[in-house]
N, C-alpha and C. Protein backbone atom coordinates (compact mmCIF):
# COMPACT_ATOMS: atom_id res chain seq x y z
N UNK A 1 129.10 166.74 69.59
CA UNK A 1 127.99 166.24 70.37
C UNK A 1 128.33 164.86 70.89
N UNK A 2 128.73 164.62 71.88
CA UNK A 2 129.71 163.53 72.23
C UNK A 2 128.34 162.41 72.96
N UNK A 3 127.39 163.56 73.39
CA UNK A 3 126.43 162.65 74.07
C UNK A 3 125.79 161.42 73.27
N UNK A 4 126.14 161.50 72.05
CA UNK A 4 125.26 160.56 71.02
C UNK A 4 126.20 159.26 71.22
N UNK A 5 125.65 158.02 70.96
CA UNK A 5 126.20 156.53 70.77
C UNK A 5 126.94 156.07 69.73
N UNK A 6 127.82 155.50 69.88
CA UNK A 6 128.45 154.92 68.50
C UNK A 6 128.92 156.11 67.38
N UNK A 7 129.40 157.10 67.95
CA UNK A 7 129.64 158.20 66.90
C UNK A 7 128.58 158.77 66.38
N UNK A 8 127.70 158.90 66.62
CA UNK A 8 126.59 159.79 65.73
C UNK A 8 126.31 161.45 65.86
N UNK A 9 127.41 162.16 65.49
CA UNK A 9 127.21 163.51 65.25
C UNK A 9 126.12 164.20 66.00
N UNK A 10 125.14 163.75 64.91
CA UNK A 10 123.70 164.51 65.20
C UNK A 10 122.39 163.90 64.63
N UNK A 11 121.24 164.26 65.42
CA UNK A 11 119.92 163.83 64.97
C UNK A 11 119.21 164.62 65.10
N UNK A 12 118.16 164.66 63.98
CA UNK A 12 116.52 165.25 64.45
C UNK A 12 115.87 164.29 63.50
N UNK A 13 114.83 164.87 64.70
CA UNK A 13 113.71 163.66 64.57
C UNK A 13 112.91 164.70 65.08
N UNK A 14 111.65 165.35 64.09
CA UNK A 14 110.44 165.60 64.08
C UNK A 14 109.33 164.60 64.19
N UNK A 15 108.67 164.59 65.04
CA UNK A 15 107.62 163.10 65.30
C UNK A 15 106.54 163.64 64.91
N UNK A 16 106.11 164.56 64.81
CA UNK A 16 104.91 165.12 63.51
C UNK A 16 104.77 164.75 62.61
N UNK A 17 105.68 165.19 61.94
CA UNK A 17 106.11 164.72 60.40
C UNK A 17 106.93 163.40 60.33
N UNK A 18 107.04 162.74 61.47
CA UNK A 18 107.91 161.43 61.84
C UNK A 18 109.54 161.62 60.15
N UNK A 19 110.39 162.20 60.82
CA UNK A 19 111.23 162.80 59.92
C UNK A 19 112.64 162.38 60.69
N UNK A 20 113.31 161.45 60.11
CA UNK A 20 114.02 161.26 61.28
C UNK A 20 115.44 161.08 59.80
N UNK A 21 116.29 162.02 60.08
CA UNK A 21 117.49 162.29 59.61
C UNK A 21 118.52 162.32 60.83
N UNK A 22 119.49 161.07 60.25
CA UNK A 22 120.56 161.22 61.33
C UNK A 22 122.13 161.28 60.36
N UNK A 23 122.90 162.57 61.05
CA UNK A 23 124.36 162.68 60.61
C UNK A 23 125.55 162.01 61.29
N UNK A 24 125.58 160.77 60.23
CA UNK A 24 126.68 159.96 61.31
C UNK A 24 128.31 160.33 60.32
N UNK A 25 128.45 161.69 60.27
CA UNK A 25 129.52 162.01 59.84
C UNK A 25 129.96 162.15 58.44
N UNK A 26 130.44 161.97 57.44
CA UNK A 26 130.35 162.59 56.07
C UNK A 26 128.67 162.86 55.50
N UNK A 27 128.33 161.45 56.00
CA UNK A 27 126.79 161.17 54.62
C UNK A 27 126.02 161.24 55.86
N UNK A 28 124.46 161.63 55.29
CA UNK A 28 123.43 161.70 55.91
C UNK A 28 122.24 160.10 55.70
N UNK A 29 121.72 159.75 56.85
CA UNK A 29 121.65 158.60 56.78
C UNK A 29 119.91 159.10 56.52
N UNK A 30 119.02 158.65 55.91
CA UNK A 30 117.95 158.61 55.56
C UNK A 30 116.82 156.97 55.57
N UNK A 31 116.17 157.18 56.40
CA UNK A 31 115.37 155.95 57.18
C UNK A 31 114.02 156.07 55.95
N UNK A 32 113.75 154.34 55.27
CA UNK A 32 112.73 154.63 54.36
C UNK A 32 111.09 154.66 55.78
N UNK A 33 110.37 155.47 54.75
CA UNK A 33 108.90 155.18 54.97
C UNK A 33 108.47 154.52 56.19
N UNK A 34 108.58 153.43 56.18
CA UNK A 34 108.03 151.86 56.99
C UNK A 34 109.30 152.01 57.90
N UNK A 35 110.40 152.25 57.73
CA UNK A 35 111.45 152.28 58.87
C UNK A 35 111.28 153.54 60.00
N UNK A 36 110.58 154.21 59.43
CA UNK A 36 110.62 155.70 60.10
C UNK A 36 109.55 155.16 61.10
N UNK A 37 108.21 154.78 60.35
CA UNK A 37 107.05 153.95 61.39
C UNK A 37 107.36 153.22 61.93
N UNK A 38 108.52 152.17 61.70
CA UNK A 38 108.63 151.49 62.71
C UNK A 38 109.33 152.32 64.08
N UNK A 39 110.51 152.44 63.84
CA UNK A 39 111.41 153.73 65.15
C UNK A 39 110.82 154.53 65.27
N UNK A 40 109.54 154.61 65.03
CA UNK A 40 108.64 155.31 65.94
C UNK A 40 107.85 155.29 66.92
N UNK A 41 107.64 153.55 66.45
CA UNK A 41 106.73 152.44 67.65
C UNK A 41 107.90 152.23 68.36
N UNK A 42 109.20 152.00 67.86
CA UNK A 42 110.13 151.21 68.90
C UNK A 42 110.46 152.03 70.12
N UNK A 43 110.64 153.82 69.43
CA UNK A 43 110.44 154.94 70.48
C UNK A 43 109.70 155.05 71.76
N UNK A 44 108.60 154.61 71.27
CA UNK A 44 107.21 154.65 72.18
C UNK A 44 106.99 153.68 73.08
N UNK A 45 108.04 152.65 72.69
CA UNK A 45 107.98 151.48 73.85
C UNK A 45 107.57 150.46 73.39
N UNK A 46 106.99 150.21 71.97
CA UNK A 46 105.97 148.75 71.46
C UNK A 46 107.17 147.96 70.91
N UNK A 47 106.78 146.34 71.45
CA UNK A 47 107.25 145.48 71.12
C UNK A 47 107.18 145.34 69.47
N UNK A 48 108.21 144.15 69.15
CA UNK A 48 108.17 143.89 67.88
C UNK A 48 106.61 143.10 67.30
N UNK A 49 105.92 142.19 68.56
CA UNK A 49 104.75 141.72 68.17
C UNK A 49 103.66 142.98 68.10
N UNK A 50 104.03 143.95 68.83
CA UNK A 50 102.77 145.14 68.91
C UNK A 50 102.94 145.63 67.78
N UNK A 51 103.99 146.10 67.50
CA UNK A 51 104.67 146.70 65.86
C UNK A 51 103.73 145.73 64.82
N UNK A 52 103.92 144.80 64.74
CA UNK A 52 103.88 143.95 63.91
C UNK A 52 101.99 143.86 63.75
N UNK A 53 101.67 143.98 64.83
CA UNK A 53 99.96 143.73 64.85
C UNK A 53 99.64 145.32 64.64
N UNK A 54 100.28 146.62 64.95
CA UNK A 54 99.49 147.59 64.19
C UNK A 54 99.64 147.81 63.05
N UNK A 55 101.13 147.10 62.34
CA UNK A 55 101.44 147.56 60.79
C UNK A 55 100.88 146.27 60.18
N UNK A 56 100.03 145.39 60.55
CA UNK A 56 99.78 144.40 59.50
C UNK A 56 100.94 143.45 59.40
N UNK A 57 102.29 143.39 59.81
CA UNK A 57 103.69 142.14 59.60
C UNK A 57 103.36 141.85 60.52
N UNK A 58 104.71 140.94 60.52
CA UNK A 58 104.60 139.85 61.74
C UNK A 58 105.88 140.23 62.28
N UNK A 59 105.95 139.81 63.59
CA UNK A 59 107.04 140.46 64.55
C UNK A 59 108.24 140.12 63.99
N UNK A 60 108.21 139.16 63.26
CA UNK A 60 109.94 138.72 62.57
C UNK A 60 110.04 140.02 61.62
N UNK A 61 109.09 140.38 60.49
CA UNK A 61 109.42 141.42 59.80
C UNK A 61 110.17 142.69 60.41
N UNK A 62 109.05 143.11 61.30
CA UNK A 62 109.61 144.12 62.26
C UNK A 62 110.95 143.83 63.27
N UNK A 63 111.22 142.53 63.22
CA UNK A 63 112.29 142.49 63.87
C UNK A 63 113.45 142.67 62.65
N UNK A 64 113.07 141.95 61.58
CA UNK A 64 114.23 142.60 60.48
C UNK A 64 114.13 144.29 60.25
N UNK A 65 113.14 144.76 60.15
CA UNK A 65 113.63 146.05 59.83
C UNK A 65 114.13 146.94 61.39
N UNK A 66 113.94 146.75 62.66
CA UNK A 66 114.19 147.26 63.63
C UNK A 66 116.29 146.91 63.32
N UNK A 67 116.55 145.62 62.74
CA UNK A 67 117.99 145.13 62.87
C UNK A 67 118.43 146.44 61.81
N UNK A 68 117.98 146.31 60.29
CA UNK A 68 118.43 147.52 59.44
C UNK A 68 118.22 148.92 60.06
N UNK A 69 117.27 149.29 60.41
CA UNK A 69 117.17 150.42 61.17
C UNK A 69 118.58 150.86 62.17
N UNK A 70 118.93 149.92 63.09
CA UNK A 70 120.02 150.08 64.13
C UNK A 70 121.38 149.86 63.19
N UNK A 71 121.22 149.10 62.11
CA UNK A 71 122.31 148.76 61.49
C UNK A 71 122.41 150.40 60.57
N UNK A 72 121.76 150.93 59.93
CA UNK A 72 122.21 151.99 59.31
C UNK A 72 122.62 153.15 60.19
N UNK A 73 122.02 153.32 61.39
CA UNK A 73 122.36 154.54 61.96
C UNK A 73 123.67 153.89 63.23
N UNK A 74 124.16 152.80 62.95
CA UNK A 74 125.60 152.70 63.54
C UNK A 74 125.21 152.24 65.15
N UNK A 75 124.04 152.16 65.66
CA UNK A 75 123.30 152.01 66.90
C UNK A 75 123.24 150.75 67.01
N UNK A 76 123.49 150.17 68.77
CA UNK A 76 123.86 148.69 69.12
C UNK A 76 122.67 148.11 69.47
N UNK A 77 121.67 149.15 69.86
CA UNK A 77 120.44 147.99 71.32
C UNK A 77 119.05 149.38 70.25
N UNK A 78 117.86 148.68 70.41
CA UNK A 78 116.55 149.61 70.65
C UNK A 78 116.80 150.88 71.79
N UNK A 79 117.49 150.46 72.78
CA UNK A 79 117.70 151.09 73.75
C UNK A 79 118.56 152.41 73.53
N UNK A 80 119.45 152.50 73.02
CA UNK A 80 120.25 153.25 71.88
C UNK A 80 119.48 153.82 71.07
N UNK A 81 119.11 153.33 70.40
CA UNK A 81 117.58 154.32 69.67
C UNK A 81 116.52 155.61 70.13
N UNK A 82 116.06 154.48 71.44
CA UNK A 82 115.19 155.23 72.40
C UNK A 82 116.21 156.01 72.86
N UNK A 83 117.34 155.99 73.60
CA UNK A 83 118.13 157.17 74.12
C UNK A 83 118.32 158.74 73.19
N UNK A 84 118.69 158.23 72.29
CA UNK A 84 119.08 159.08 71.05
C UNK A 84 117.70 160.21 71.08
N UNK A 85 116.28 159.41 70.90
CA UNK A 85 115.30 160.08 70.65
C UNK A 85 115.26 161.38 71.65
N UNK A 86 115.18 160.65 73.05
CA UNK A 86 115.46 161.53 74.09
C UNK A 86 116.03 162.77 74.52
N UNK A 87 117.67 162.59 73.63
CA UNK A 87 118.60 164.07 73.70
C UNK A 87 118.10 165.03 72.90
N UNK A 88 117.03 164.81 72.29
CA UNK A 88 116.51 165.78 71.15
C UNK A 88 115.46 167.34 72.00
C-alpha cells in the first residue's frame, strides 16, 4: 500500500467506534483513549484550541498529545494524519 506516508503499511479507522489501529510494519501501533479523541477532532478539522475547549485541556495539552499521536504512527504534519484518514 504505497499510498500511505512515511511507510505505514496499513490503517483502519472505524469512526463509530473511533478505533483507530495502524500497521506500521512488524508491531501494531495502538492510540490510547484521549489520543483516539483527539485524531478525531484533528480529522475533522478542529484546532488545537477547539480540541482543547471541547475536551476540557488547554491547547498546549492537545498540542502534546497531537505531537505523540504523529510521533507513534511515524506521521510528519496533522496533514498526514488527515490524508491517511481519507484513503480509508
Amino acid at each position: 500500500m504505497s499510498d500511505f506516508p512515511s511507510g505505514l503499511r496499513a490503517m483502519r479507522v472505524r469512526r463509530d467506534m473511533a478505533v483507530f489501529v495502524f500497521d506500521i510494519g512488524p508491531e501494531v501501533v495502538r492510540l490510547s483513549d484521549a489520543e483516539r479523541a483527539v485524531a478525531l477532532l484533528v480529522v475533522d478539522g478542529h484546532t488545537n484550541a477547539e480540541i482543547g475547549a471541547l475536551r476540557g485541556t488547554s491547547a498546549r495539552t492537545v498540542a502534546n498529545q497531537v505531537a505523540r499521536i504523529l510521533e507513534k504512527l511515524d506521521l510528519g504534519s496533522r496533514a498526514e494524519l488527515v490524508a491517511c484518514s481519507l484513503l480509508l
